[in-house]
N, C-alpha and C. Protein backbone atom coordinates (compact mmCIF):
# COMPACT_ATOMS: atom_id res chain seq x y z
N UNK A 1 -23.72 -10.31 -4.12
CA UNK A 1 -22.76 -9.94 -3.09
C UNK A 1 -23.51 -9.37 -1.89
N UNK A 2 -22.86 -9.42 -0.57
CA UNK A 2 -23.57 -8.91 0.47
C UNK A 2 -23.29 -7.72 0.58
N UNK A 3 -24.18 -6.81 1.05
CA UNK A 3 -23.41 -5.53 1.10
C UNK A 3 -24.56 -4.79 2.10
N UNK A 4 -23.84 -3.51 2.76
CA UNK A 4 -24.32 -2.80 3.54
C UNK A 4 -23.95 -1.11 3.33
N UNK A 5 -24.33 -0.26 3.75
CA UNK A 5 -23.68 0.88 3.82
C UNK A 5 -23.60 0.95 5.12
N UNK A 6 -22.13 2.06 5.28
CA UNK A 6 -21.92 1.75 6.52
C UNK A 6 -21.08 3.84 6.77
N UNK A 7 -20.83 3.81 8.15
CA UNK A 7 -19.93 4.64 8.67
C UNK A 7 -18.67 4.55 9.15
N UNK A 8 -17.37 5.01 8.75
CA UNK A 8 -16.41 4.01 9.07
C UNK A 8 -15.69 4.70 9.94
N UNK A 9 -15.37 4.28 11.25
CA UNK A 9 -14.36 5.58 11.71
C UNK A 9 -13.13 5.66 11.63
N UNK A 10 -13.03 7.19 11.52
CA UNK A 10 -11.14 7.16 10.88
C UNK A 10 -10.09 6.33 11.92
N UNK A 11 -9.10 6.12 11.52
CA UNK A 11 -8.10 5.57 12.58
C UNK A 11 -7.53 5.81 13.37
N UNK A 12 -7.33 7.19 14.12
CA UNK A 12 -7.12 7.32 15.07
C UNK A 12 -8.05 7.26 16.22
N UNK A 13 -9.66 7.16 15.54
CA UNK A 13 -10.43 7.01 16.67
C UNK A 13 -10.68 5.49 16.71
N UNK A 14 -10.42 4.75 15.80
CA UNK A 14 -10.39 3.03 16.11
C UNK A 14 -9.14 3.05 16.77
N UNK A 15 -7.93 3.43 16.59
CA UNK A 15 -6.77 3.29 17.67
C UNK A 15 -7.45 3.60 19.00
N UNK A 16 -8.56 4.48 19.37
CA UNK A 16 -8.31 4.96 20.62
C UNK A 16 -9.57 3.56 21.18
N UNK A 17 -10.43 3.35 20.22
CA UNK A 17 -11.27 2.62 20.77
C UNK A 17 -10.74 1.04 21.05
N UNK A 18 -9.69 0.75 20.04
CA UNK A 18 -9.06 -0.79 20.09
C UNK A 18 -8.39 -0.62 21.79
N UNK A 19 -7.61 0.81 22.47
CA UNK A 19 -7.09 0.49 23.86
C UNK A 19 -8.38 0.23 24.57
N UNK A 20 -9.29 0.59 24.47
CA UNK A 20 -10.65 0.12 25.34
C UNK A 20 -10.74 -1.37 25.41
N UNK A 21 -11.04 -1.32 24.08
CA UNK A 21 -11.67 -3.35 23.63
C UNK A 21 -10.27 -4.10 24.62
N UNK A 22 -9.48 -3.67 24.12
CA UNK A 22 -8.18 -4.03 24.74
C UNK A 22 -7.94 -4.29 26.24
N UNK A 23 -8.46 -3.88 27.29
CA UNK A 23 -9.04 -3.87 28.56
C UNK A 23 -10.06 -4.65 28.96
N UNK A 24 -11.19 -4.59 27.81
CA UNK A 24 -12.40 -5.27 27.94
C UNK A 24 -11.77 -6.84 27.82
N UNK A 25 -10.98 -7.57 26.99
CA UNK A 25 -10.32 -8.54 26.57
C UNK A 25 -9.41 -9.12 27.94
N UNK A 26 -9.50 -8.14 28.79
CA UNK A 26 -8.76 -9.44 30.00
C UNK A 26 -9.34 -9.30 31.01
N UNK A 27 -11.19 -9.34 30.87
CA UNK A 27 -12.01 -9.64 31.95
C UNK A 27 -12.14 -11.05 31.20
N UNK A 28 -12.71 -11.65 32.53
CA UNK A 28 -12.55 -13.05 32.85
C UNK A 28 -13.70 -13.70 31.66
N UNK A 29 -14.43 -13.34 31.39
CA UNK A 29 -15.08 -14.41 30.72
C UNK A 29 -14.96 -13.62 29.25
N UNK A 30 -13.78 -13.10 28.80
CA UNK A 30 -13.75 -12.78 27.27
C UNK A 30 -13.18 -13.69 26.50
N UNK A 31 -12.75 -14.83 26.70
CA UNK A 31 -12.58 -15.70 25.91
C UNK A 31 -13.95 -16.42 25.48
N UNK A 32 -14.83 -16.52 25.89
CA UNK A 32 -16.17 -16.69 25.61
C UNK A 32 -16.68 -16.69 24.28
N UNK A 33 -16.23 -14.92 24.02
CA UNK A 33 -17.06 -13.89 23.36
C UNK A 33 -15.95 -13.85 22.09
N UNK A 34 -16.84 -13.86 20.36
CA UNK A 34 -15.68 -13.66 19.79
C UNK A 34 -15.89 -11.94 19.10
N UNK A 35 -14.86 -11.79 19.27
CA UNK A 35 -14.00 -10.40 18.99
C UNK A 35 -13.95 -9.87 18.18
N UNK A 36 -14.78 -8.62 17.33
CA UNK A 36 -14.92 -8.64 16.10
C UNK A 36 -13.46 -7.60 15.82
N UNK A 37 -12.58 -7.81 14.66
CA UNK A 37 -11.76 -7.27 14.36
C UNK A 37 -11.71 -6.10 14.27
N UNK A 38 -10.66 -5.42 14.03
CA UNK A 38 -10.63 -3.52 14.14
C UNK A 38 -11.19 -3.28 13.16
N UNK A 39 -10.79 -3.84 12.06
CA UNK A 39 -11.53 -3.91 10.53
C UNK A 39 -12.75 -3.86 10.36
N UNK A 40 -13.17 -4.67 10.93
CA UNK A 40 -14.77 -4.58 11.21
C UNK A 40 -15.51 -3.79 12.52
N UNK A 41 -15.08 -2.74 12.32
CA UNK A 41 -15.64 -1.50 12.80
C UNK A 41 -16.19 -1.10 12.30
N UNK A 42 -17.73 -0.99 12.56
CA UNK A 42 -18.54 0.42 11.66
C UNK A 42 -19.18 0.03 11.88
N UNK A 43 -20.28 1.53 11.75
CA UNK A 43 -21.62 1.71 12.41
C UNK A 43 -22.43 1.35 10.96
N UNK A 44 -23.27 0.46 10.76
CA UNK A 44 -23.96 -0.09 9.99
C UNK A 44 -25.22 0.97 9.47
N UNK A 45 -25.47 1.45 8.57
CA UNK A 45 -26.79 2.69 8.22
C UNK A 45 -27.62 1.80 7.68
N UNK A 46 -27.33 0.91 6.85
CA UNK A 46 -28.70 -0.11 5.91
C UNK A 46 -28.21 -1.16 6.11
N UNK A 47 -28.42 -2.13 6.01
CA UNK A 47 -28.45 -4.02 5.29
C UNK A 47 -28.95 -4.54 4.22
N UNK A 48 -28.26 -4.45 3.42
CA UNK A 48 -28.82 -5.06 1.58
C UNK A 48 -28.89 -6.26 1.62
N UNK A 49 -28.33 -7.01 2.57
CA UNK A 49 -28.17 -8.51 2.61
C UNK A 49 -27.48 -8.60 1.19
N UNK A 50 -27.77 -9.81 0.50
CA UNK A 50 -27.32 -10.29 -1.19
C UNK A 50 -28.07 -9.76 -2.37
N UNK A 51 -27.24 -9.24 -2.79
CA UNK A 51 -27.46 -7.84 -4.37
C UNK A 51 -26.65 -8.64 -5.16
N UNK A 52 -27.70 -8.85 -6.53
CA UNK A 52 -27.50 -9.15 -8.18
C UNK A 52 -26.06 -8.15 -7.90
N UNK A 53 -25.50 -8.56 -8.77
CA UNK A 53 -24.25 -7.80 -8.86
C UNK A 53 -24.70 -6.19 -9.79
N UNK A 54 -25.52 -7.18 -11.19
CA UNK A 54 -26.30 -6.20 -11.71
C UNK A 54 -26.82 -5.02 -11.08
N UNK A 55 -27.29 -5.18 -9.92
CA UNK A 55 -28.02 -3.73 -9.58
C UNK A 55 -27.31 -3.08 -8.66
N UNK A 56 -26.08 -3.46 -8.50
CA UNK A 56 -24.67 -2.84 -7.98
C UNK A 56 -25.02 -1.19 -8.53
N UNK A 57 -25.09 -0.88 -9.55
CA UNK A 57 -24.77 0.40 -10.21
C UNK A 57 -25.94 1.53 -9.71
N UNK A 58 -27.33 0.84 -9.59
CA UNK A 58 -28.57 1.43 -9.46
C UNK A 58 -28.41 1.87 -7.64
N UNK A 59 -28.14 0.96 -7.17
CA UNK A 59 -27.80 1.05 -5.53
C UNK A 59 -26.76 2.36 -5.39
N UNK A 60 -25.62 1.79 -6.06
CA UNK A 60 -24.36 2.59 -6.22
C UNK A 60 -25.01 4.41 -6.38
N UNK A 61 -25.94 4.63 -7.57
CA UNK A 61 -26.33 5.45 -7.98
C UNK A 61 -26.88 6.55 -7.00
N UNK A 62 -27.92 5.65 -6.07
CA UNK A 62 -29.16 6.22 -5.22
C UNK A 62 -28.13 6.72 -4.12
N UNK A 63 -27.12 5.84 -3.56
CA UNK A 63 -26.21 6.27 -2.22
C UNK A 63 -25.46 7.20 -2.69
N UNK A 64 -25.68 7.14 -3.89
CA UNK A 64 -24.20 8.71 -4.48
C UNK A 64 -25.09 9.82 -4.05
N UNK A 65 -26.60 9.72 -4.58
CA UNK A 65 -27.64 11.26 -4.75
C UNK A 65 -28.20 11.21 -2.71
N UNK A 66 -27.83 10.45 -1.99
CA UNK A 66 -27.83 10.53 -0.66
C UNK A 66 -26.49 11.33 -0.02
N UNK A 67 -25.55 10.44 -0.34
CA UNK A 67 -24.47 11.18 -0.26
C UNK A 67 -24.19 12.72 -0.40
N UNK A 68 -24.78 13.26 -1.86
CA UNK A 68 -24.79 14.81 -2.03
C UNK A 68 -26.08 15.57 -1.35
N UNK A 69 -26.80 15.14 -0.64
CA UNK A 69 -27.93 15.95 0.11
C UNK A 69 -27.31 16.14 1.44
N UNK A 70 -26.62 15.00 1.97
CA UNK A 70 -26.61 15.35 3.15
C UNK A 70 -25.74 16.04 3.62
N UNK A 71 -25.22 16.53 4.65
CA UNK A 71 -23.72 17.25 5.18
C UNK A 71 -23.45 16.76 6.21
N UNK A 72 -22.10 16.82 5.89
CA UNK A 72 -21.31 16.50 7.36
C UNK A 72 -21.43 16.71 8.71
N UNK A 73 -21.35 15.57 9.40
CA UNK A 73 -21.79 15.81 10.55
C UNK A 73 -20.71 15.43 11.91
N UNK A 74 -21.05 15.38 12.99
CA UNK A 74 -20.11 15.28 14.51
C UNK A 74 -20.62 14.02 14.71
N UNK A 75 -19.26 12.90 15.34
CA UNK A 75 -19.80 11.71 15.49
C UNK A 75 -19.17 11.41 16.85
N UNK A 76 -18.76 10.42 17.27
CA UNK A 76 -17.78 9.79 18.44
C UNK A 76 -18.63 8.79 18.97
N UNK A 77 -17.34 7.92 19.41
CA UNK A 77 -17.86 6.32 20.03
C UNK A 77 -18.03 7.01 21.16
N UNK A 78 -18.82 6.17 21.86
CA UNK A 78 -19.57 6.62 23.56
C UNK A 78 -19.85 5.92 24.30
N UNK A 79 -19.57 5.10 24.87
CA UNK A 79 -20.71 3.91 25.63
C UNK A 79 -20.68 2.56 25.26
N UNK A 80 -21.81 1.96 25.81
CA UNK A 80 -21.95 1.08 25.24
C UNK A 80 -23.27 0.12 25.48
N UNK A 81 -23.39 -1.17 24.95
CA UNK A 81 -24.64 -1.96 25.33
C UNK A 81 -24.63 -3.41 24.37
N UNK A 82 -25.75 -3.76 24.93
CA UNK A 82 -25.71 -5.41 24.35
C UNK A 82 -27.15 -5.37 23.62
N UNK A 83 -27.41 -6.31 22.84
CA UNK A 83 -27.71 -7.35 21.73
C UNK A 83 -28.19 -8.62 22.32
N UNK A 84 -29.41 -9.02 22.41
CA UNK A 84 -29.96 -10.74 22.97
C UNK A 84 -29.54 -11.33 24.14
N UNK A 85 -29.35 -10.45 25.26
CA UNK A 85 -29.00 -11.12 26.42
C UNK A 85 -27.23 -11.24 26.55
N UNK A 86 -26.80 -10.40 25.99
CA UNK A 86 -25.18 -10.58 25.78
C UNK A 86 -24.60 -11.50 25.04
N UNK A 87 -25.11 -11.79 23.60
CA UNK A 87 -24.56 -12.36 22.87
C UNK A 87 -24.28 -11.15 21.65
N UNK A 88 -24.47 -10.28 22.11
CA UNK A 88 -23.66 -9.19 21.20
C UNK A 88 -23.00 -7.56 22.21
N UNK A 89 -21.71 -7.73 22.08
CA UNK A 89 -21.92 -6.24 22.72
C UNK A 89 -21.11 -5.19 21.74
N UNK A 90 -21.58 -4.07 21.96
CA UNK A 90 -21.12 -3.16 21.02
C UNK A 90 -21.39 -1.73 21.78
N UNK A 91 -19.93 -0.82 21.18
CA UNK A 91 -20.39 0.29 21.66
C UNK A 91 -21.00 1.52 20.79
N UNK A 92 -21.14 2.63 21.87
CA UNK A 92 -22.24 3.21 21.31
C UNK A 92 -21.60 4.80 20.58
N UNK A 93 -22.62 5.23 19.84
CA UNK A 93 -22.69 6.85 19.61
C UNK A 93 -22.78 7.72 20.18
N UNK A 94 -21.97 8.92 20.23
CA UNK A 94 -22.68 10.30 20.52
C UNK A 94 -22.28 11.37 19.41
N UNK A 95 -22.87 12.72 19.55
CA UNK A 95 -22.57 13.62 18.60
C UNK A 95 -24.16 13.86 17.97
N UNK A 96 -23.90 14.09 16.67
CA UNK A 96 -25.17 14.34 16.46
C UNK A 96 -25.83 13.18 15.56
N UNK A 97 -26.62 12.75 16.76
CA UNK A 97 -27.55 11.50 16.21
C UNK A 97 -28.39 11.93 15.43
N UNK A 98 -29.15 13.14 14.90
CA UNK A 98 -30.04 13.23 14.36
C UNK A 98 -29.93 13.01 12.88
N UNK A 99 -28.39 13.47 12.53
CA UNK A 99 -27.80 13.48 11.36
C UNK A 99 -27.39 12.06 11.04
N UNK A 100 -27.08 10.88 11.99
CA UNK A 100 -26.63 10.09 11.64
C UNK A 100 -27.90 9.27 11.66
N UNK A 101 -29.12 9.43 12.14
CA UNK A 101 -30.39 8.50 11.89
C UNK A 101 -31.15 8.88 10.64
N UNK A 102 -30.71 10.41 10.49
CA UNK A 102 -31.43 10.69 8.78
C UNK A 102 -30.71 10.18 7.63
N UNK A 103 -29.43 9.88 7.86
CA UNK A 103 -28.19 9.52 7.05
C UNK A 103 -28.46 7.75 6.63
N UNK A 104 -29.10 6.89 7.66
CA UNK A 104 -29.54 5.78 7.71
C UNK A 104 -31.26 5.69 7.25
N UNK A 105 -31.86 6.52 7.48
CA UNK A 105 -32.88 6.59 6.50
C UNK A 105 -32.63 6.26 5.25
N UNK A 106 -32.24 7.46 4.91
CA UNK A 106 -31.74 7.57 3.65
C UNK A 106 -31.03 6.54 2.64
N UNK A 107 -30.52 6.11 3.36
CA UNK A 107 -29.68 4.94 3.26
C UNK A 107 -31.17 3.81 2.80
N UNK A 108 -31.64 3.49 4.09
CA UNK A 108 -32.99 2.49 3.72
C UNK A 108 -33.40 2.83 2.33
N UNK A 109 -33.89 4.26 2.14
CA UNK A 109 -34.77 4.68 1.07
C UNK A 109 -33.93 3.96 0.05
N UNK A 110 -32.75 4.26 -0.47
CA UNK A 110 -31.96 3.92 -1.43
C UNK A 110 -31.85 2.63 -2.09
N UNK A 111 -32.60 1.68 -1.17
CA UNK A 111 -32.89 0.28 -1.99
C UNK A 111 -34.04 0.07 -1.08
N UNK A 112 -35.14 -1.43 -2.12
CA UNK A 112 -36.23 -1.80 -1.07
C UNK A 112 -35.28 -2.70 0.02
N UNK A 113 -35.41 -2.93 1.61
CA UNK A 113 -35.09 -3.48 2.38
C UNK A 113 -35.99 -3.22 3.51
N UNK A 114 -35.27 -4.10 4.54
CA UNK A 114 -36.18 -4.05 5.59
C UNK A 114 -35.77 -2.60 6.77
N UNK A 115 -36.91 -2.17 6.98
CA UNK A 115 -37.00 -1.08 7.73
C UNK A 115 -37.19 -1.49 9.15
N UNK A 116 -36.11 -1.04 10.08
CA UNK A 116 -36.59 -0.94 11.43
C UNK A 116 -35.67 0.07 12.43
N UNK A 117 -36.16 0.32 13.19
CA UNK A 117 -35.48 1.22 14.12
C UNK A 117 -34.41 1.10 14.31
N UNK A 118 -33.57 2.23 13.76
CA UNK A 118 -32.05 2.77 14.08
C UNK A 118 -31.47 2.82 15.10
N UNK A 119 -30.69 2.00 15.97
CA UNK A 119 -29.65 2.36 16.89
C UNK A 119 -28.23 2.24 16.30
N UNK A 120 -27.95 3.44 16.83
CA UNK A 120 -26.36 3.52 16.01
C UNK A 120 -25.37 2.56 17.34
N UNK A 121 -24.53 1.82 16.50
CA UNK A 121 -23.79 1.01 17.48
C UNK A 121 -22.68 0.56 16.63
N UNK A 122 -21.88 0.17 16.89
CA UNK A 122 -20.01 -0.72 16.14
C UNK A 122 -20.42 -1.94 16.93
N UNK A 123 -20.21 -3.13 16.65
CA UNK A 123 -20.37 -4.27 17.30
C UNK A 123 -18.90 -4.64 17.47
N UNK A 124 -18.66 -5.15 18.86
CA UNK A 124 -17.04 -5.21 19.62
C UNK A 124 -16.89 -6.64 19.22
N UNK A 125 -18.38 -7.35 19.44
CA UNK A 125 -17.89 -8.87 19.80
C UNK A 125 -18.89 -9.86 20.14
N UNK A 126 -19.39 -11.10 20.20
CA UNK A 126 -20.48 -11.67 19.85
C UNK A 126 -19.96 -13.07 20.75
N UNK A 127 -21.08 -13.69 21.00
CA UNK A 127 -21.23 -15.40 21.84
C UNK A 127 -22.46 -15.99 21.38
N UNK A 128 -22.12 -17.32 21.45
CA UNK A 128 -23.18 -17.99 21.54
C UNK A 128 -24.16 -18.24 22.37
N UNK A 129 -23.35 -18.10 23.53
CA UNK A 129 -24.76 -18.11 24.33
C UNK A 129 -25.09 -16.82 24.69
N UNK A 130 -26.14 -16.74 25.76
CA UNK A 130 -26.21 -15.56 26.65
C UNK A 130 -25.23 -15.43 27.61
N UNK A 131 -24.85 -13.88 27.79
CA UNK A 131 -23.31 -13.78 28.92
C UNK A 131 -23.93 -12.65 29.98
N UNK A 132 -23.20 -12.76 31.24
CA UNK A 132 -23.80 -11.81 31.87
C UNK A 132 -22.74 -10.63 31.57
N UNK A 133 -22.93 -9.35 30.41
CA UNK A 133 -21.90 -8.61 30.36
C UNK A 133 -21.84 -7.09 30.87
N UNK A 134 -22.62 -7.58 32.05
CA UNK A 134 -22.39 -6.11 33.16
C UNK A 134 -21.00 -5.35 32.96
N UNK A 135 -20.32 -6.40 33.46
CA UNK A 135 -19.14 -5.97 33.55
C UNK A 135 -18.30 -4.89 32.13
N UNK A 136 -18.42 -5.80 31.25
CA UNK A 136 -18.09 -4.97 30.09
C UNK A 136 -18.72 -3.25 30.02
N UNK A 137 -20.12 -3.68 30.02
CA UNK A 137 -20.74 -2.59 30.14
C UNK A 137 -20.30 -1.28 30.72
N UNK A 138 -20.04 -1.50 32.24
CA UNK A 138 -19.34 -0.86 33.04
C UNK A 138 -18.46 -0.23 33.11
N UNK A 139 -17.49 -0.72 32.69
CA UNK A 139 -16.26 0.09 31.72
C UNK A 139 -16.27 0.86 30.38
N UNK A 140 -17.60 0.20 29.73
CA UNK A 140 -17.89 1.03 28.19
C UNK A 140 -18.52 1.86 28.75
N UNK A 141 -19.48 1.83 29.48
CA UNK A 141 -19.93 3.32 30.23
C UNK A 141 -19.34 4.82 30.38
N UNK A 142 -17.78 4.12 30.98
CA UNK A 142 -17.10 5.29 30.92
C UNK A 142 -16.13 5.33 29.75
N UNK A 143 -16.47 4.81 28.74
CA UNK A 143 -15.88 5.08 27.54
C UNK A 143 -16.02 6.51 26.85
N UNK A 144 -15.07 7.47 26.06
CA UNK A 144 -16.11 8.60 25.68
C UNK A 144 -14.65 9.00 24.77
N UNK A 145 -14.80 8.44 23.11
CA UNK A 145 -14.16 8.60 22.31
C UNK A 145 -13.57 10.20 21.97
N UNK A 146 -12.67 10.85 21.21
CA UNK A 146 -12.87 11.86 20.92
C UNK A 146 -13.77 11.81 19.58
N UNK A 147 -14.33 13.07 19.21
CA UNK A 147 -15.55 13.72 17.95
C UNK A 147 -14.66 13.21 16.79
N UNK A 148 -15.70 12.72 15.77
CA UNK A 148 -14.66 13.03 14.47
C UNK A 148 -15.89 13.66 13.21
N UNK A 149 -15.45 14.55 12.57
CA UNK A 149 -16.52 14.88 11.06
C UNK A 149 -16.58 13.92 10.80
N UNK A 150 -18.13 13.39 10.50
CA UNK A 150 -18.19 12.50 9.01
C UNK A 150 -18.28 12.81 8.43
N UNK A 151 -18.04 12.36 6.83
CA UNK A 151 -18.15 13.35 5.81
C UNK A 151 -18.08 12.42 4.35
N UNK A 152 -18.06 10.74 5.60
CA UNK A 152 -18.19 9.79 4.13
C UNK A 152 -19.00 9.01 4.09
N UNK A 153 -20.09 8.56 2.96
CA UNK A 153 -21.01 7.36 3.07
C UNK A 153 -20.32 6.24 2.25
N UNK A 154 -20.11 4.96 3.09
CA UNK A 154 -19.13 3.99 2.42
C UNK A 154 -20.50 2.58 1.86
N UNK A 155 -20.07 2.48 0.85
CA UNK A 155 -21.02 0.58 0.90
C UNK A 155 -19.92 -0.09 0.72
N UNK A 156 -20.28 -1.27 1.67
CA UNK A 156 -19.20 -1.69 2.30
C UNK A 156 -19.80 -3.55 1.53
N UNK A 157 -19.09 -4.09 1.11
CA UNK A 157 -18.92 -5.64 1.12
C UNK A 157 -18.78 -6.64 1.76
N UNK A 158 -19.46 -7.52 2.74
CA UNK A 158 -19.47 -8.05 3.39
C UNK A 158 -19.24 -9.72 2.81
N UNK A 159 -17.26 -10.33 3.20
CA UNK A 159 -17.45 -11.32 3.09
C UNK A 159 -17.64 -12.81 4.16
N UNK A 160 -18.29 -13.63 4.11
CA UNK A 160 -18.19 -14.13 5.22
C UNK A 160 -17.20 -15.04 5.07
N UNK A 161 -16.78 -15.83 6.35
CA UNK A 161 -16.03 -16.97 6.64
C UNK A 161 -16.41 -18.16 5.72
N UNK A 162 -15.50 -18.53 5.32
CA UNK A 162 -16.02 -19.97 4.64
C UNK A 162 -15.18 -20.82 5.05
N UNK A 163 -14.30 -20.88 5.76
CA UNK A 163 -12.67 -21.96 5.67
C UNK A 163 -13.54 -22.73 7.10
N UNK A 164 -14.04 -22.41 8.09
CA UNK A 164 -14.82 -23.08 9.00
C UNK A 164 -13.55 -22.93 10.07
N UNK A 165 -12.86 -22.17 10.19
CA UNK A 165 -11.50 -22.24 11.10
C UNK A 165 -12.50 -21.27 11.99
N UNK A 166 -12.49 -21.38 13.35
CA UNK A 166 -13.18 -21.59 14.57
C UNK A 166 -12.74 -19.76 15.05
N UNK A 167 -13.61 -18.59 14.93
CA UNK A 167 -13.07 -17.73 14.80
C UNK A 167 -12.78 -16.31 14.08
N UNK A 168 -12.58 -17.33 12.93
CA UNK A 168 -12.59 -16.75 11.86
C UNK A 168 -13.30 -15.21 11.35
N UNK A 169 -13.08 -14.26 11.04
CA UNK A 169 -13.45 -12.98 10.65
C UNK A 169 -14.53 -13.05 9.28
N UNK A 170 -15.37 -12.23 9.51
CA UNK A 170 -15.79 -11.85 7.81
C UNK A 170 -14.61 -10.88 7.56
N UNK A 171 -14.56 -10.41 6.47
CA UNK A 171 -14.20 -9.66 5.81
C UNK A 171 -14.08 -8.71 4.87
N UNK A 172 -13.98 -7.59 5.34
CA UNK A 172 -15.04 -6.28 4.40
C UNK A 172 -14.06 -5.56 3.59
N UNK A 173 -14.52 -5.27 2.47
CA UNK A 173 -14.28 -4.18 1.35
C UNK A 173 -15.19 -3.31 1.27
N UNK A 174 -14.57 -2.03 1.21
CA UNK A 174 -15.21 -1.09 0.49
C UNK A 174 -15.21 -1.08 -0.64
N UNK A 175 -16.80 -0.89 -1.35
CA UNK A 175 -17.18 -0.93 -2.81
C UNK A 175 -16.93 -0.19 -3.34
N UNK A 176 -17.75 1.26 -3.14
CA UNK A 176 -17.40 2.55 -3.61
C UNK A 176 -17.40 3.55 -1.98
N UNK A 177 -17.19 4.65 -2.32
CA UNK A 177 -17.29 6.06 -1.18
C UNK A 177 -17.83 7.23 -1.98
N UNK A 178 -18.50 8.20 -1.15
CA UNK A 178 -19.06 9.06 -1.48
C UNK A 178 -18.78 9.95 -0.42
N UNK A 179 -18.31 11.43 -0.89
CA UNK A 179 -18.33 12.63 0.09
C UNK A 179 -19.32 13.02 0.45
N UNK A 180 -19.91 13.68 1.35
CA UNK A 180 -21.06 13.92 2.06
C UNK A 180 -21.18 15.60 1.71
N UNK A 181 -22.52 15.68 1.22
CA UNK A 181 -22.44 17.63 0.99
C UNK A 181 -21.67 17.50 -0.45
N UNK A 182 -21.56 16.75 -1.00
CA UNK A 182 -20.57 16.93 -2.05
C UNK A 182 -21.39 17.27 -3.29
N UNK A 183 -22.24 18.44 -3.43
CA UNK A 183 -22.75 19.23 -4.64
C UNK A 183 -24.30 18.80 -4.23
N UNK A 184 -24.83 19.13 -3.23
CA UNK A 184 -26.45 19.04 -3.28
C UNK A 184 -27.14 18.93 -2.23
């Protein structure tokens, strides 16, 4: 199965961020770009890519003993930026990054995977080609969510599209959750 751990934000701050995207969606070249669902919100901490189902439990295990070290922290959407020339844009973090880049460490440590530099980001929406997305930008600029505690580490299930309908969403489950600070 594919799977990731992830940060999920509660719903009133995806309500506040969907009226943004929502704006961003009737500049002129957003039909272009496809739109990643509200659902698929979240700030990504690791990438497991495809896990034996088998070692579901051992993974499961390591993000639980991550989960209880760390504590809760201040988060909020902020901004924003692009991905390969504007074939990805997504907005950004503020609050306390330090907690949320040790939180993604951690995360790495918890299985072997590939390690590389942390930018915390939600991805809005994606193209094939390159776009010029100043514009978007511009407006995510002055984006500036309200704060929310985190206080959960989620691994999240990543399914993809298979029906080939033009569009189409992955689709995520949460596997398990873990409270943050929760005994350690």
């Amino acid at each position: 199965m594919r799977l990731f751990a992830a940060v999920l934000p509660p719903e009133d701050i995806a309500a506040e961020l969907a009226a943004a995207v929502a704006e961003l969606r009737t500049l002129p070249t957003a039909d272009t770009l496809r739109w990643t669902g509200r659902l698929g919100w979240h700030f990504t901490l690791a990438f497991y890519g495809e896990v034996d189902e088998d070692a579901v439990p051992e993974l499961s295990a390591a993000l639980e003993r991550t989960a209880r070290r760390s504590e809760p922290f201040g988060l909020a959407v902020r901004g924003g930026g692009q991905f390969g020339e504007g074939r990805a844009l997504w907005a950004g973090a503020a609050g306390d990054l330090a907690a949320l880049r040790l939180l993604a460490e951690r995360c790495e440590e918890a299985a072997v995977g590939q390690h590389r530099r942390y930018r915390a980001h939600l991805t809005l929406a994606r193209g094939r080609d390159a776009l010029d997305v100043r514009p978007y930008l511009d407006r995510l600029d002055g984006f500036a969510g309200r704060a929310w505690t985190v206080d959960e580490l989620v691994l999240v299930r990543s399914n993809l599209p298979r029906s080939g309908v033009p569009g189409e969403q992955p689709r995520y489950e949460a596997v398990a959750r873990w409270r943050l600070g929760a005994g350690g």
